[in-house]
Protein backbone atom coordinates (compact mmCIF):
# COMPACT_ATOMS: atom_id res chain seq x y z
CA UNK A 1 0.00 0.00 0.00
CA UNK A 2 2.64 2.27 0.92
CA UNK A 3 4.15 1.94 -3.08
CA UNK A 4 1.29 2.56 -4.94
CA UNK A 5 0.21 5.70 -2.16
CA UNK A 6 3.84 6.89 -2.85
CA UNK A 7 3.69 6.42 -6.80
CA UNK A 8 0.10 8.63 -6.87
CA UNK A 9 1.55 11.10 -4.95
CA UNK A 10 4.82 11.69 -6.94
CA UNK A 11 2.54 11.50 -10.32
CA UNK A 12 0.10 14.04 -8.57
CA UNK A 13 2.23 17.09 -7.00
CA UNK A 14 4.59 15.26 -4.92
CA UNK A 15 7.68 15.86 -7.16
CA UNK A 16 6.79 19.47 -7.84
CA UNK A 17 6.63 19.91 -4.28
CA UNK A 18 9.73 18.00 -3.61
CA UNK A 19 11.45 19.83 -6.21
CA UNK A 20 10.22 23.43 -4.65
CA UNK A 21 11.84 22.14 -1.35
CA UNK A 22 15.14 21.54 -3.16
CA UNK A 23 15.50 24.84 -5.10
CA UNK A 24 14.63 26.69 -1.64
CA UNK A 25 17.07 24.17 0.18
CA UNK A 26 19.71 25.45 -2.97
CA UNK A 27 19.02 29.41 -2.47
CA UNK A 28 19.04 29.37 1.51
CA UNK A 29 22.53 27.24 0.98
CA UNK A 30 23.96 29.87 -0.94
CA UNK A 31 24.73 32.12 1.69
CA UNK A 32 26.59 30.75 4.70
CA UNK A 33 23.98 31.92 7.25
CA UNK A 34 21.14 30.28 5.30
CA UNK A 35 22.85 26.55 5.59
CA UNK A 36 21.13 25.28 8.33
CA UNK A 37 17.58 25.92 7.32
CA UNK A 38 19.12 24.65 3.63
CA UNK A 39 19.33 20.75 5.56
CA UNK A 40 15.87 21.35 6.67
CA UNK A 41 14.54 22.01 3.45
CA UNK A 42 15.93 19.11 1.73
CA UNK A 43 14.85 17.25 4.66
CA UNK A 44 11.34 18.27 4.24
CA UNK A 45 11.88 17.56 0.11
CA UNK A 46 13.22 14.09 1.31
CA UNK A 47 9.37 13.48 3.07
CA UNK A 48 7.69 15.31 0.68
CA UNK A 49 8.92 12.89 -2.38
CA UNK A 50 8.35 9.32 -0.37
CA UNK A 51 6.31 9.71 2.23
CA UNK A 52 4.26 6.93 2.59
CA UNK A 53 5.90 4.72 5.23
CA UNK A 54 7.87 7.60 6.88
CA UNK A 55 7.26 8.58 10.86
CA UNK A 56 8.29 12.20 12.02
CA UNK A 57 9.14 12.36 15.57
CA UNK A 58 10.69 14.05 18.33
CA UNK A 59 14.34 14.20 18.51
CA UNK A 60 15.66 11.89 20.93
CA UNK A 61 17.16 13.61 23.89
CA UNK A 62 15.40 16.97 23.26
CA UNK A 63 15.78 19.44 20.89
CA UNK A 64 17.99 21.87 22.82
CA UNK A 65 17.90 25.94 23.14
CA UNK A 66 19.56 26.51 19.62
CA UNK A 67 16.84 24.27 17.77
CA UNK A 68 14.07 26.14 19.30
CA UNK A 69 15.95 29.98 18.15
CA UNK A 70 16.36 28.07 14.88
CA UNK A 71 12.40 26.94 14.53
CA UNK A 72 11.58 30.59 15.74
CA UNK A 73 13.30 32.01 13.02
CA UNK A 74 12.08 29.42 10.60
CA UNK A 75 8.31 29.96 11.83
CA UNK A 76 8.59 33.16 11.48
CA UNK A 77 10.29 33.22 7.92
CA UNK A 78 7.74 30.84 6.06
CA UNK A 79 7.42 28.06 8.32
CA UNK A 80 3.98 28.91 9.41
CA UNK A 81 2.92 29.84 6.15
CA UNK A 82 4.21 26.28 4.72
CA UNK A 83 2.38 24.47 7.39
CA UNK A 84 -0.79 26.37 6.66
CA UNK A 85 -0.90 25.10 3.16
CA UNK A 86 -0.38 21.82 4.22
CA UNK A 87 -3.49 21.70 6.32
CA UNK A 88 -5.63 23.48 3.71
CA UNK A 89 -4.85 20.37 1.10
CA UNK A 90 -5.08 18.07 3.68
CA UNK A 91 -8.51 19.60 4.35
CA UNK A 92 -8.99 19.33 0.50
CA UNK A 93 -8.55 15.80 0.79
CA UNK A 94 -10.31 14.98 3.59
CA UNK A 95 -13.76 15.18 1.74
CA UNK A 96 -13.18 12.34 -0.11
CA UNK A 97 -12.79 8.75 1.51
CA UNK A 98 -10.33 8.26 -1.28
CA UNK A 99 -8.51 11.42 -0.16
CA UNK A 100 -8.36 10.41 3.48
CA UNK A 101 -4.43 8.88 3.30
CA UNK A 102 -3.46 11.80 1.56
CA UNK A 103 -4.52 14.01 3.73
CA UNK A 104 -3.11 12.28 6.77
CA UNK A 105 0.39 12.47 4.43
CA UNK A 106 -0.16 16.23 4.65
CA UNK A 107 -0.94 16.51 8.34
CA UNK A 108 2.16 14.57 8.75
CA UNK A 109 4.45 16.97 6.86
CA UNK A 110 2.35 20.09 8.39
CA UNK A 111 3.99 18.68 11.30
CA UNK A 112 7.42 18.52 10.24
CA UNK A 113 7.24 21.92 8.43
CA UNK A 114 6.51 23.70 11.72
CA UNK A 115 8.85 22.92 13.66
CA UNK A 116 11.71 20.98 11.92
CA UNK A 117 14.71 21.55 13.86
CA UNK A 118 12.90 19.38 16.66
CA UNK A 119 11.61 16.50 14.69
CA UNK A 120 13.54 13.33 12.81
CA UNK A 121 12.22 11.41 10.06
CA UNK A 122 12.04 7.67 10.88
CA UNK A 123 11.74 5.27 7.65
């Protein structure tokens, strides 16, 4: 199940979505400053390609004081607004009964794209 829900989701957005990730990964790279919210962006591409069969959870051990300056400044810089349009298509999908894993797909990266200098990606 978790094949064919990852091979209609890369046909149907996934990729473009994965892709976005990457090119905003590349641009927040370029400048030294930017790197660590870079890794969290191909992170989130890395979920957002595959992510049937993926778990986010807490870091183990905590995230620590820097991780929660660093999800400040991400929230505050697009975060929230990323994790807003992830619940409005997984609100999209929820109508549907057909729609219903996808949308729990997109609850699951609305997750991760909120706070994602606290969370790992198990799978």
């Amino acid at each position: 199940m978790n094949l064919l829900g990852n091979i209609i989701w890369l046909v149907f957005g996934g990729l473009i979505a994965a892709l976005g990730y990457v090119i905003g990964g590349f641009a927040l790279c370029i400048t030294v400053i930017g790197i660590p919210w870079g890794i969290q962006c191909f992170k989130l591409a890395a979920v957002v390609l595959w992510p049937f069969g993926k778990q986010i959870v807490p870091k183990q051990g905590g995230a620590g004081c820097l991780s929660l300056l660093f999800n400040i400044i991400w929230l505050l810089c697009g975060g929230l607004y990323t994790a807003l349009v992830h619940l409005v298509f997984a609100a999209i999908f929820a109508i549907t009964i057909i729609g219903i894993p996808f949308a729990k797909q997109h609850l699951k990266l609305m997750e991760l794209s909120l706070l994602p200098f606290s969370r790992d990606v198990i799978g």
